[in-house]
C-alpha atoms as a PDB file:
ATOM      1  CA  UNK A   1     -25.729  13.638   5.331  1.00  0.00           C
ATOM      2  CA  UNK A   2     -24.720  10.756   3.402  1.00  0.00           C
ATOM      3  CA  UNK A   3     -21.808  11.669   0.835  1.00  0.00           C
ATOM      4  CA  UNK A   4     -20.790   8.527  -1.024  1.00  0.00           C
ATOM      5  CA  UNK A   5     -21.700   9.879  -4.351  1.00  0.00           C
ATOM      6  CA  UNK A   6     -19.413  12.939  -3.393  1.00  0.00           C
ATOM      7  CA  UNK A   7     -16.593  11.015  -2.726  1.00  0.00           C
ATOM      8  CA  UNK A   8     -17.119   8.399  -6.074  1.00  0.00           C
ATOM      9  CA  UNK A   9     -17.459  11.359  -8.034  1.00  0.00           C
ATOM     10  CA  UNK A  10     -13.780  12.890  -6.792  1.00  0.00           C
ATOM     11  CA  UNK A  11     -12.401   9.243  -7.065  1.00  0.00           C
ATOM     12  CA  UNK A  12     -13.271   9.476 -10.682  1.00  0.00           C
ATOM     13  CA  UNK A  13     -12.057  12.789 -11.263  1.00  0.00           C
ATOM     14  CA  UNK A  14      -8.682  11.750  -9.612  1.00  0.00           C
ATOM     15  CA  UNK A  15      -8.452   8.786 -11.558  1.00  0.00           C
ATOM     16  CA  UNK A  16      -8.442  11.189 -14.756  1.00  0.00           C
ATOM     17  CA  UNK A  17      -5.920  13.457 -13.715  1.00  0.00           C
ATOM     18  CA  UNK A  18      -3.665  10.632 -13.244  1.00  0.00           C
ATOM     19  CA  UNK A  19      -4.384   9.705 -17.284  1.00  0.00           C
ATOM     20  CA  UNK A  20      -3.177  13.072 -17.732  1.00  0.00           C
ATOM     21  CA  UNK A  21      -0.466  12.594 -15.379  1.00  0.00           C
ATOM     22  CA  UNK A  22       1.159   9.097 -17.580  1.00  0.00           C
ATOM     23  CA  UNK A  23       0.343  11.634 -20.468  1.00  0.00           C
ATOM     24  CA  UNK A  24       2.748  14.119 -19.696  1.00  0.00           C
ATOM     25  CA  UNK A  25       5.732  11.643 -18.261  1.00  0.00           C
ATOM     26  CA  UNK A  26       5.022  12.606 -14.721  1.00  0.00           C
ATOM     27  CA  UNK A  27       4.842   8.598 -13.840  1.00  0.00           C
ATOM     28  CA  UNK A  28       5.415   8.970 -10.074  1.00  0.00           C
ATOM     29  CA  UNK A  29       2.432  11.603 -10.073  1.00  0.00           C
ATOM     30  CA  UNK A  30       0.253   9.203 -12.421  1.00  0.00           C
ATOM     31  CA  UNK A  31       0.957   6.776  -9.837  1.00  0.00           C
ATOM     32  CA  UNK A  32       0.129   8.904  -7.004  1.00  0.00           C
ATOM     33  CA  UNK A  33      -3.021   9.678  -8.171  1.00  0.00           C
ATOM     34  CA  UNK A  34      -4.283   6.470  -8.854  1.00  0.00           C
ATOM     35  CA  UNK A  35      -4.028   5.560  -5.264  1.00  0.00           C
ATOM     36  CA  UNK A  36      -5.491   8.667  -4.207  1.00  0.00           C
ATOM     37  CA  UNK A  37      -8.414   7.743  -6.743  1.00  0.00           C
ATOM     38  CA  UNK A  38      -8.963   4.324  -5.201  1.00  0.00           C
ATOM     39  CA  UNK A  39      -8.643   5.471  -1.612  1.00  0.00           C
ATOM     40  CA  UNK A  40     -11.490   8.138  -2.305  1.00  0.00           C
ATOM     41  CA  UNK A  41     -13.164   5.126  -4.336  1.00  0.00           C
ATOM     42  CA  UNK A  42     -13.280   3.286  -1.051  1.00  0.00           C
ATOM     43  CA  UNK A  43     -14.003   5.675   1.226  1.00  0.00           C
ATOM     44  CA  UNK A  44     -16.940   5.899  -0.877  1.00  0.00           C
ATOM     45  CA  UNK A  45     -18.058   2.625  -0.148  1.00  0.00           C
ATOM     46  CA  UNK A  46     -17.461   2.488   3.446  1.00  0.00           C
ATOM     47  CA  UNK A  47     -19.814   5.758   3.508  1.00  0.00           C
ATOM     48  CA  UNK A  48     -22.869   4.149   1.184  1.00  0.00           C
ATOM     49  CA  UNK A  49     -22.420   1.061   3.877  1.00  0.00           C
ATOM     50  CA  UNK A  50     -22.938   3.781   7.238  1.00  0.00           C
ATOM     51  CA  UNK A  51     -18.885   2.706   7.902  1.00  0.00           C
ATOM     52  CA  UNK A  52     -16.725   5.485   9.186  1.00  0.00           C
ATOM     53  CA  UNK A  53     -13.433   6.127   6.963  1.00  0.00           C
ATOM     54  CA  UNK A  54     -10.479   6.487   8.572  1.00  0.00           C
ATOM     55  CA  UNK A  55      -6.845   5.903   6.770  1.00  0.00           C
ATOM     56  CA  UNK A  56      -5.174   6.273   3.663  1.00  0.00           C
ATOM     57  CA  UNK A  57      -4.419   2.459   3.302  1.00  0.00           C
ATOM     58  CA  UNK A  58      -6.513   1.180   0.557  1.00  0.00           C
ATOM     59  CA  UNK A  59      -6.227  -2.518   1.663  1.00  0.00           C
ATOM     60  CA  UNK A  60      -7.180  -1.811   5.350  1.00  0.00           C
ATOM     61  CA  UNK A  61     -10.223   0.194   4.035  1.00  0.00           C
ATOM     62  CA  UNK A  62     -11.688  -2.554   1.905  1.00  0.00           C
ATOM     63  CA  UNK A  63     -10.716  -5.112   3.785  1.00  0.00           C
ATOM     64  CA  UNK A  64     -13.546  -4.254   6.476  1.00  0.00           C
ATOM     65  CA  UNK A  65     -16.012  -5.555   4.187  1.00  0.00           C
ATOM     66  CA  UNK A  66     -16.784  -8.920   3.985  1.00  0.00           C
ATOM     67  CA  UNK A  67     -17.330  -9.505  -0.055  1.00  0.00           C
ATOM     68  CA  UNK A  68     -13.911  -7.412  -1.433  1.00  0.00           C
ATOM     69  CA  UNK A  69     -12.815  -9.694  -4.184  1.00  0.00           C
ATOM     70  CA  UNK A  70      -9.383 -11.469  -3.138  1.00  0.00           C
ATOM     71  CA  UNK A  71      -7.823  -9.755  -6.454  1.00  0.00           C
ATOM     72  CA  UNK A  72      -9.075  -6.257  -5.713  1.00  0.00           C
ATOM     73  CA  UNK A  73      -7.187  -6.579  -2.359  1.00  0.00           C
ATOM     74  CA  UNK A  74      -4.462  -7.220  -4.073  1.00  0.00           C
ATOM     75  CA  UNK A  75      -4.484  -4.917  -6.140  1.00  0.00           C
ATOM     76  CA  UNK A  76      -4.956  -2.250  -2.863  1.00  0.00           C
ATOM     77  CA  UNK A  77      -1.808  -3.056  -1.743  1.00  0.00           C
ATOM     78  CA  UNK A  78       0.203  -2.426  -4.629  1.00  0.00           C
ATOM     79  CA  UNK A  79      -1.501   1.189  -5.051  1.00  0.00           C
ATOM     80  CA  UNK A  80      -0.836   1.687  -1.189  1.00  0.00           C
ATOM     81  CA  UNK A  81       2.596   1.686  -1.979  1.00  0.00           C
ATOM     82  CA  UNK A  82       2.183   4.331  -3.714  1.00  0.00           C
ATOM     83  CA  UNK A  83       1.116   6.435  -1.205  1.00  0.00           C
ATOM     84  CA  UNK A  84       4.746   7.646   0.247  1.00  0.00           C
ATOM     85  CA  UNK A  85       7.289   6.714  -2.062  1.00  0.00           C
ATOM     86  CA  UNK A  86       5.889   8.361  -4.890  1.00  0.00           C
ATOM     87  CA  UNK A  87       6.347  11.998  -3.201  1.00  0.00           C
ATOM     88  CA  UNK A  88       8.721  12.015  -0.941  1.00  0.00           C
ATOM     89  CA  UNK A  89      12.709  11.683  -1.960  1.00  0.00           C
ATOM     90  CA  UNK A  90      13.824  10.378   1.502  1.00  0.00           C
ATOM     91  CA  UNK A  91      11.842   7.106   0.484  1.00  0.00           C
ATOM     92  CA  UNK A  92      15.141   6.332  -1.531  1.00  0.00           C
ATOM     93  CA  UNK A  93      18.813   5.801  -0.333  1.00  0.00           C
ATOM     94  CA  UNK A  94      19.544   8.132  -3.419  1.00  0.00           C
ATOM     95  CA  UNK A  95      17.653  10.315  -6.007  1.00  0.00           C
ATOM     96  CA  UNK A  96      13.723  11.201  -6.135  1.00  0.00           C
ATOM     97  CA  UNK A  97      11.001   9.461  -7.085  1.00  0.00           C
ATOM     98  CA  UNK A  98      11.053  10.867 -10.536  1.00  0.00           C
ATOM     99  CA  UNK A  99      13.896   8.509 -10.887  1.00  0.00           C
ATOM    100  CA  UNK A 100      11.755   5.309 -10.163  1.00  0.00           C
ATOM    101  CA  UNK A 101       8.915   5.717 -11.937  1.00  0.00           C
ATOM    102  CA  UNK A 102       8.204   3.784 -15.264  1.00  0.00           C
ATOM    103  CA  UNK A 103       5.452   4.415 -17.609  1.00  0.00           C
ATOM    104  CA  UNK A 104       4.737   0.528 -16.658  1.00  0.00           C
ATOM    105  CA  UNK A 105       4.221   1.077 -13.512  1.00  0.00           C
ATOM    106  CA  UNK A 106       2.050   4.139 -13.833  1.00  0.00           C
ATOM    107  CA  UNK A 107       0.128   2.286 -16.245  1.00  0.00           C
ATOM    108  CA  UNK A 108      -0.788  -0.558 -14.019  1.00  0.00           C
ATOM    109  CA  UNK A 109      -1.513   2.084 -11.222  1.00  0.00           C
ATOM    110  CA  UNK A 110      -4.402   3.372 -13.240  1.00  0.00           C
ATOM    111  CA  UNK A 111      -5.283  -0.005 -14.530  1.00  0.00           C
ATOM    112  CA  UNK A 112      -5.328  -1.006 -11.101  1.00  0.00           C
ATOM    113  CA  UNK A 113      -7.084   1.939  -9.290  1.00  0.00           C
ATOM    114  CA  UNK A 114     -10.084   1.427 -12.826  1.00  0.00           C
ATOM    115  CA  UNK A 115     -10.557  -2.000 -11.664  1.00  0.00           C
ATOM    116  CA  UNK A 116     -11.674  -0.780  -7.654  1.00  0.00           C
ATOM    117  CA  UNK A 117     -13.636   2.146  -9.183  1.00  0.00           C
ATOM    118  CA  UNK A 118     -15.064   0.207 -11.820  1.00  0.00           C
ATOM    119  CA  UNK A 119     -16.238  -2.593  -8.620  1.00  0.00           C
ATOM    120  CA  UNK A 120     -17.110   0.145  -6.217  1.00  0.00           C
ATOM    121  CA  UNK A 121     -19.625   1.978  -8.860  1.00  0.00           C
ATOM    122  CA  UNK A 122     -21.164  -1.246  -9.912  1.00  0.00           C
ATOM    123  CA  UNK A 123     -21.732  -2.015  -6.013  1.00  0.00           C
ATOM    124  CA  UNK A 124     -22.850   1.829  -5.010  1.00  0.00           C
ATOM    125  CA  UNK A 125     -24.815   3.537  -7.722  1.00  0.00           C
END
């Protein structure tokens, strides 16, 4: 059973709980969530193209298709950092990662994690 439009859907979804993540301060979560969103985004696509989907990392997941825009892969990797550091207090000599988050950042994580969405939707539906 083919799910892509399962897994866009939940992308999108994620992507607006981390809007109402930066809404409420909770920057590392905002941030989180955007990766999650664009992970989900391209799992999406590697399902709609018969590709299995294996990994979290957003850049490895795109980058086994041939026609990924150079500045969407870029963008990947700065939402794969996300993926650890944003949860996970022993990702920092000292404090949590409440203490590293900026609303900048968190915005640019959703601006980010829009932009794959935005590409994948436009590619899949």
């Amino acid at each position: 059973m083919r799910r892509y439009r399962d897994w866009l859907r939940q992308a999108k979804r994620k992507l607006e709980s981390a809007k109402w993540d930066l809404k409420g301060k909770f920057y590392e979560d905002a941030c989180f969530s955007s990766q999650q969103a664009a992970e989900l985004a391209a799992k999406a696509f590697l399902e709609r193209r018969g590709m299995a989907e294996i990994g979290y990392s957003i850049f490895f997941l795109l980058s086994r298709v041939q026609d990924i825009p150079e500045d969407l892969l870029e963008k990947a990797k700065v939402l794969d950092r996300y993926y650890i550091l944003t949860r996970y207090p022993n990702g920092f000599d000292r404090g949590a990662p409440m203490d590293y988050f900026e609303e900048k950042t968190a915005k640019e994580a959703i601006k980010f994690a829009e932009n794959i969405i935005g590409f994948i939707a436009r590619e899949i539906e």
